[in-house]
Protein backbone atom coordinates (compact mmCIF):
# COMPACT_ATOMS: atom_id res chain seq x y z
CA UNK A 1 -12.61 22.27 5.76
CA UNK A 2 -10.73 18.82 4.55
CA UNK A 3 -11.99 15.84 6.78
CA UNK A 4 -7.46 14.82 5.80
CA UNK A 5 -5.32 16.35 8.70
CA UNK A 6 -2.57 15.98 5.98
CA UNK A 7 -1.45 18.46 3.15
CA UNK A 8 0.35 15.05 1.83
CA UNK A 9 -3.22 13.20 1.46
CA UNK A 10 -5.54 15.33 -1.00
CA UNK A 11 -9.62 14.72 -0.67
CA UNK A 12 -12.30 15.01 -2.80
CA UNK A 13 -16.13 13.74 -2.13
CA UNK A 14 -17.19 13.01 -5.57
CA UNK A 15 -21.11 11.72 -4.97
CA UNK A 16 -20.77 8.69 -3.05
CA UNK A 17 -16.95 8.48 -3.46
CA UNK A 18 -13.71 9.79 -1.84
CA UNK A 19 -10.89 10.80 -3.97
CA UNK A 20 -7.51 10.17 -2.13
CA UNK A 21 -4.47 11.60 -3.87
CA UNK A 22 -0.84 10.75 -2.33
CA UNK A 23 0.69 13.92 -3.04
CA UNK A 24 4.28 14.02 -1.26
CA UNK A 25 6.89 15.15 -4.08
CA UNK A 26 8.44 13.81 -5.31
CA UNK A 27 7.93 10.26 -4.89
CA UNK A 28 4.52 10.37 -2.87
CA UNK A 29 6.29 8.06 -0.20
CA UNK A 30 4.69 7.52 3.17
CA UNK A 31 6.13 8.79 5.96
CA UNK A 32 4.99 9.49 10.66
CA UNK A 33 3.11 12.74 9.17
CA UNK A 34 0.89 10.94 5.74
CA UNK A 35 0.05 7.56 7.87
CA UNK A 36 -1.35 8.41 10.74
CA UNK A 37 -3.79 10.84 8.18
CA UNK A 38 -4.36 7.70 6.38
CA UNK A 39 -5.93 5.92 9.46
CA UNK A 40 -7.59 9.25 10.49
CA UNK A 41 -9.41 9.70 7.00
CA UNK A 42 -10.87 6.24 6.29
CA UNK A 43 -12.26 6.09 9.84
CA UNK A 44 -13.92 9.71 9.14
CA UNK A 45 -15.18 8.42 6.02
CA UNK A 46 -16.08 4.99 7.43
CA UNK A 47 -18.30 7.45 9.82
CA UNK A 48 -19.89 9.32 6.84
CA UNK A 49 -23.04 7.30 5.77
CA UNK A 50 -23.12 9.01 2.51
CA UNK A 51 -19.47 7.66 1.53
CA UNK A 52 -19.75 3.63 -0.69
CA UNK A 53 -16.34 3.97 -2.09
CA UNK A 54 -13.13 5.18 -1.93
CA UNK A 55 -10.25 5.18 -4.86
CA UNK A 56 -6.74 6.34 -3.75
CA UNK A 57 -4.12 7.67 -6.93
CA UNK A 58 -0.24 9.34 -6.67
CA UNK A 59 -0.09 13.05 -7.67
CA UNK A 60 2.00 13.05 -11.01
CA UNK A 61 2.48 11.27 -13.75
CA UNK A 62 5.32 9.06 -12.57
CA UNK A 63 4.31 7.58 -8.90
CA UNK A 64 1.70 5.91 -7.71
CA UNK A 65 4.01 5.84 -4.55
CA UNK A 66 7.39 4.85 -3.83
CA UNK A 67 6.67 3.25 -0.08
CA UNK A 68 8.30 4.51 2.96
CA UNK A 69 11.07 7.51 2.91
CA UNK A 70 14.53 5.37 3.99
CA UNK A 71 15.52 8.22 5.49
CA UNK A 72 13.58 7.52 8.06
CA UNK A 73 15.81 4.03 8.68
CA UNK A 74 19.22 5.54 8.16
CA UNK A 75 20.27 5.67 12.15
CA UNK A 76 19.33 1.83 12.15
CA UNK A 77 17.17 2.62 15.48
CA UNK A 78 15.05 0.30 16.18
CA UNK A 79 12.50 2.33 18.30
CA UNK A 80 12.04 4.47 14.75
CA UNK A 81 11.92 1.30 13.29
CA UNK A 82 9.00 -0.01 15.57
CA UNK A 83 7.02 3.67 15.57
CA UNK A 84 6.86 3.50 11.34
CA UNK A 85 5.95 -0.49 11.43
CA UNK A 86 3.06 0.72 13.90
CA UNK A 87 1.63 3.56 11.50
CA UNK A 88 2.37 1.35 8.73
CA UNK A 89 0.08 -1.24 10.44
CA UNK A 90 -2.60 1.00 11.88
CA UNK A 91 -2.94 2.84 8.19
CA UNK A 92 -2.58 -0.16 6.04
CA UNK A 93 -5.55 -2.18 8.46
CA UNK A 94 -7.85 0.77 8.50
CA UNK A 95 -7.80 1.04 4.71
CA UNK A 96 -7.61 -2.90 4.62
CA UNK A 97 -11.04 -2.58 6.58
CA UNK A 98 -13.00 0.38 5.31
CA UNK A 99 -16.59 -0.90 5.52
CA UNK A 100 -17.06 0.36 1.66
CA UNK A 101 -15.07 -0.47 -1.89
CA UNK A 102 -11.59 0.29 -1.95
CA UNK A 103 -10.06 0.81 -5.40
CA UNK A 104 -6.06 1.67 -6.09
CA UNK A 105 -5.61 3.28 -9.21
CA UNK A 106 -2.09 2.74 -9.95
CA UNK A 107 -0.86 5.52 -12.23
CA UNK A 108 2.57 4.49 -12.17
CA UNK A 109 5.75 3.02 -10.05
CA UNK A 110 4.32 1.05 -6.46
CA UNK A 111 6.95 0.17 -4.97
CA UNK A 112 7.27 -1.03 -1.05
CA UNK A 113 5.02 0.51 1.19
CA UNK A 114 3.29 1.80 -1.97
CA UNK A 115 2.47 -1.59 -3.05
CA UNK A 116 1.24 -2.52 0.19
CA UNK A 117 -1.35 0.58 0.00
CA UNK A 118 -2.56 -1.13 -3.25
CA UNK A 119 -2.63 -4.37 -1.61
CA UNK A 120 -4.70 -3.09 1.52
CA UNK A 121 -7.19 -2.23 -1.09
CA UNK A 122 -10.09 -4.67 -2.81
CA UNK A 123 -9.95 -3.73 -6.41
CA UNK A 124 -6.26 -2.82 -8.31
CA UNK A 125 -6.57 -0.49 -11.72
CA UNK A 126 -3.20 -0.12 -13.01
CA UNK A 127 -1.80 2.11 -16.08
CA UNK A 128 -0.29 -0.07 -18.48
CA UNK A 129 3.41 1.72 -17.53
CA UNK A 130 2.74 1.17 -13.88
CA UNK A 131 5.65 -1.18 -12.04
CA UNK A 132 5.47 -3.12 -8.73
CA UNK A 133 7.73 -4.36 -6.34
CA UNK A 134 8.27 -5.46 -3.02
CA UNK A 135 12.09 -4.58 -2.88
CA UNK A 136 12.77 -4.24 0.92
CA UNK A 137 15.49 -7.00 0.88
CA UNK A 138 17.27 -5.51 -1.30
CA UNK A 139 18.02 -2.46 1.37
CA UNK A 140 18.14 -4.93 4.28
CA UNK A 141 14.39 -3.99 5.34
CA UNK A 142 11.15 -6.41 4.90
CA UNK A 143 7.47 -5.44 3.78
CA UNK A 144 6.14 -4.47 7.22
CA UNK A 145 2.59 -3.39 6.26
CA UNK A 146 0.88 -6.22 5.27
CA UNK A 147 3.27 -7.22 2.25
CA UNK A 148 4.26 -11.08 3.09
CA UNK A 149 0.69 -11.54 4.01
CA UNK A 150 -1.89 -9.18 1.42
CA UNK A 151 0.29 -10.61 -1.77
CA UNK A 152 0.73 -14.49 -0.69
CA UNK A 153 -3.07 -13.72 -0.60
CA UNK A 154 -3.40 -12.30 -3.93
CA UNK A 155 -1.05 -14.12 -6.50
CA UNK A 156 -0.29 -17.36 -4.49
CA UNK A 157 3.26 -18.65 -2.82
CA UNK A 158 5.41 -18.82 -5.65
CA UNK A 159 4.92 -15.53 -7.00
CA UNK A 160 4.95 -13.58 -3.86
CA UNK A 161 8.38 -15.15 -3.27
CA UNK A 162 9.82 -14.78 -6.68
CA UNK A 163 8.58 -10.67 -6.07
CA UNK A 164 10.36 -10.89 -2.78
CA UNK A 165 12.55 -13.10 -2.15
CA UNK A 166 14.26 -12.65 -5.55
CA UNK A 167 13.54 -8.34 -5.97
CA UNK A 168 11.30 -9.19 -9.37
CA UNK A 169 9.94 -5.93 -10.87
CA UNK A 170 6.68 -6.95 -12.34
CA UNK A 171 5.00 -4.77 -15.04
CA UNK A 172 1.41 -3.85 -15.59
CA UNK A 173 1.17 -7.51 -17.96
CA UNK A 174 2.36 -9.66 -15.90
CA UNK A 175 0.45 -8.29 -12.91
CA UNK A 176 -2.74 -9.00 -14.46
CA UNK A 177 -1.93 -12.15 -15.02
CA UNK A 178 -0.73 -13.66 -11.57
CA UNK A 179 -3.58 -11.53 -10.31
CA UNK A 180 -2.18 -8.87 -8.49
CA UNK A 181 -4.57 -6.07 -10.23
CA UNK A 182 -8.02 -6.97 -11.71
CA UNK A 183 -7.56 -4.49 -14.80
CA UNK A 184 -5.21 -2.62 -16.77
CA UNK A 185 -5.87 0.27 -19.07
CA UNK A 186 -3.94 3.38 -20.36
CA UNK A 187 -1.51 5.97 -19.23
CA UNK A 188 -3.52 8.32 -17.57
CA UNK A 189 -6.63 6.99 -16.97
CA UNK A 190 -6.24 4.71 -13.83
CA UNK A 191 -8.59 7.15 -11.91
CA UNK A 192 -11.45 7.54 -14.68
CA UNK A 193 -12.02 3.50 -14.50
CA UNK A 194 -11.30 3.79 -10.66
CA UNK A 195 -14.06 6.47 -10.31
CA UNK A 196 -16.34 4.74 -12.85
CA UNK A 197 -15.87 1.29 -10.66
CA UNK A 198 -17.09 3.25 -7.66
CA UNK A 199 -19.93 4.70 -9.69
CA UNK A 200 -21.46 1.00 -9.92
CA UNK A 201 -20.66 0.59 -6.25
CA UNK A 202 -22.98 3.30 -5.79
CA UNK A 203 -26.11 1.52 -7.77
CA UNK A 204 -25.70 -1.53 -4.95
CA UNK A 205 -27.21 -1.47 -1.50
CA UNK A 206 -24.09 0.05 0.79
CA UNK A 207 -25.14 -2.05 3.61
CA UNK A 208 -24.97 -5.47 1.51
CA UNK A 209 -21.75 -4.15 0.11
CA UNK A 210 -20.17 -4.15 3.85
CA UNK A 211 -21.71 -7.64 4.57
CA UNK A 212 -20.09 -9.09 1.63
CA UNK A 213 -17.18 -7.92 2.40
CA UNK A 214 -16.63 -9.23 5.63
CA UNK A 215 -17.34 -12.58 4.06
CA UNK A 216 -15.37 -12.39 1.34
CA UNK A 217 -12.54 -11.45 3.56
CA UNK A 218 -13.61 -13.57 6.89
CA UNK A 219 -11.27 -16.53 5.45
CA UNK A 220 -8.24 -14.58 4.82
CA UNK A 221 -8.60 -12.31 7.57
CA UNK A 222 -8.52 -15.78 10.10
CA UNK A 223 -5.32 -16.83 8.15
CA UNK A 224 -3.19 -13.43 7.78
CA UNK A 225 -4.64 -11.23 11.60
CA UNK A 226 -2.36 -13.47 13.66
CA UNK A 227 0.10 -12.88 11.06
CA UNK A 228 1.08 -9.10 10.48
CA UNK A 229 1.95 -8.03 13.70
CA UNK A 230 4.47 -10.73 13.47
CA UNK A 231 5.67 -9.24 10.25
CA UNK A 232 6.01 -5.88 11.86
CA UNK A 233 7.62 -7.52 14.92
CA UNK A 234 10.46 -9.02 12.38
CA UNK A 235 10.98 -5.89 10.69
CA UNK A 236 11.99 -4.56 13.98
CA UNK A 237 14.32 -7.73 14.37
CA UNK A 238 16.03 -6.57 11.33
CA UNK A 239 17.66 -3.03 13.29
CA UNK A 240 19.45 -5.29 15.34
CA UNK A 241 21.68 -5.93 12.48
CA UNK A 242 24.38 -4.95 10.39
CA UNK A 243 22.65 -5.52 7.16
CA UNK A 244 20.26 -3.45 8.12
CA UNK A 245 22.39 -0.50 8.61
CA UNK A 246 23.97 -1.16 5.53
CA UNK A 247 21.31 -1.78 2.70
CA UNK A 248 19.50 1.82 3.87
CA UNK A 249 22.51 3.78 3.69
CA UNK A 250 23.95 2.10 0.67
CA UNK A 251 21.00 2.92 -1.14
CA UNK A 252 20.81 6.41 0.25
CA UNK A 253 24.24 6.53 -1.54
CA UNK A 254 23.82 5.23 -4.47
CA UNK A 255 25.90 2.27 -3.88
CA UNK A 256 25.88 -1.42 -4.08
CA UNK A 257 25.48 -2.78 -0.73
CA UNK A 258 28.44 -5.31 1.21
CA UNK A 259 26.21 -8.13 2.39
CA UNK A 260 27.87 -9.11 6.07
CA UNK A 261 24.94 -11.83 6.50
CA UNK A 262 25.09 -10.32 10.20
């Protein structure tokens, strides 16, 4: 039996280590069925004494994950709007606190909501083809889970608002560099290094592990927890608006969007 109550979440207990796969064709995109599983799984394998590690990977060859399905935003409702920020939040914070080592093994686009997974997570492998955004604006959304906050963190002021404020695409290169993944290596082996990562993580004592953890994080965490549900609150804001309405559904159409600024 699968400790995931999702077909669109994959496990596999490798020795000390869970295998997540995002397998939602064909973009692996997040959606009110994958996220809630999300939060589910890490707390069942934050409740399995055996588990040190965790690495999460897209199905495919193409998609780590594309973020959130805009479908889902379409009607411009904001109580839709509100339910997705909350699983975005609840998912994002469980994997953000799983007592063990979190790894993302990004095997190709993170974009969105997909990025945000990675960012929830304390080590970053990417693929050397791999790209990563934070392009909400650019459909009249925000990053609601964790984005503003996670990659401020990560790669400092000016390059979280260059990736956000100004829809920059960065590749694998550059995201080693600002420090937005610790390693990159090639096409197709994102989860081999992830696994092997874990491996070591298994040779330490698990109960040090979590203690250093909390203290690496015990900074960060005082600076962003007041923060996110603020972030989620303004994502909300944004269904009050015209914009909002009209980024989704341009997109959805494959068309530029008419900025109203309203």
């Amino acid at each position: 039996m699968s400790i995931s109550t999702s077909d669109k979440l994959k496990v596999e207990i490798i020795d000390h280590t869970a295998l997540i796969t995002i397998d939602n064709p064909g973009a692996n995109t997040w959606d009110t069925e994958s996220l809630p599983a999300l939060a589910a799984l890490v707390e069942a394998l934050n409740a399995d004494k055996n588990i040190f590690a965790l690495v999460i990977t897209g199905q495919g060859e193409k998609f780590f994950s594309a973020g959130a399905d805009l479908n889902l935003f379409a009607d411009g409702d904001p109580d839709n709007a509100r339910q997705m920020a909350e699983f975005f939040g609840k998912g994002f914070e469980c994997l953000a606190d799983f007592r063990g080592v979190s790894i993302a093994a990004i095997n190709g686009f993170a974009m969105g909501g997909g990025l945000e997974a990675c960012l929830a997570c304390d080590i970053r492998i990417a693929e050397i083809q791999a790209q990563m955004a934070l392009p909400e604006p650019k459909v009249g959304l925000l990053p609601c889970a964790g984005g503003t906050q996670r990659l401020s963190w990560l790669v400092g002021e000016g390059w979280a608002k260059k990736m956000i404020l100004c829809g920059e695409r960065v590749n694998a290169e550059t995201a080693e560099r600002i420090g937005l993944v610790e390693e990159v290596v090639a096409t197709g082996t994102a989860k081999d290094r992830a696994m092997a990562l874990a491996a070591q993580v298994a040779q330490q004592s698990p109960i040090s592990v979590t203690y250093c953890k909390e203290l690496i994080h015990q900074a960060r965490d005082n600076a962003v927890g007041e923060a996110l549900p603020y972030e989620r609150q303004k994502f909300v804001d944004l269904f009050s608006t015209e914009d909002q309405r009209e980024g989704v559904n341009a997109f959805l159409e494959k068309r530029d969007p008419v900025w109203k600024n309203a």
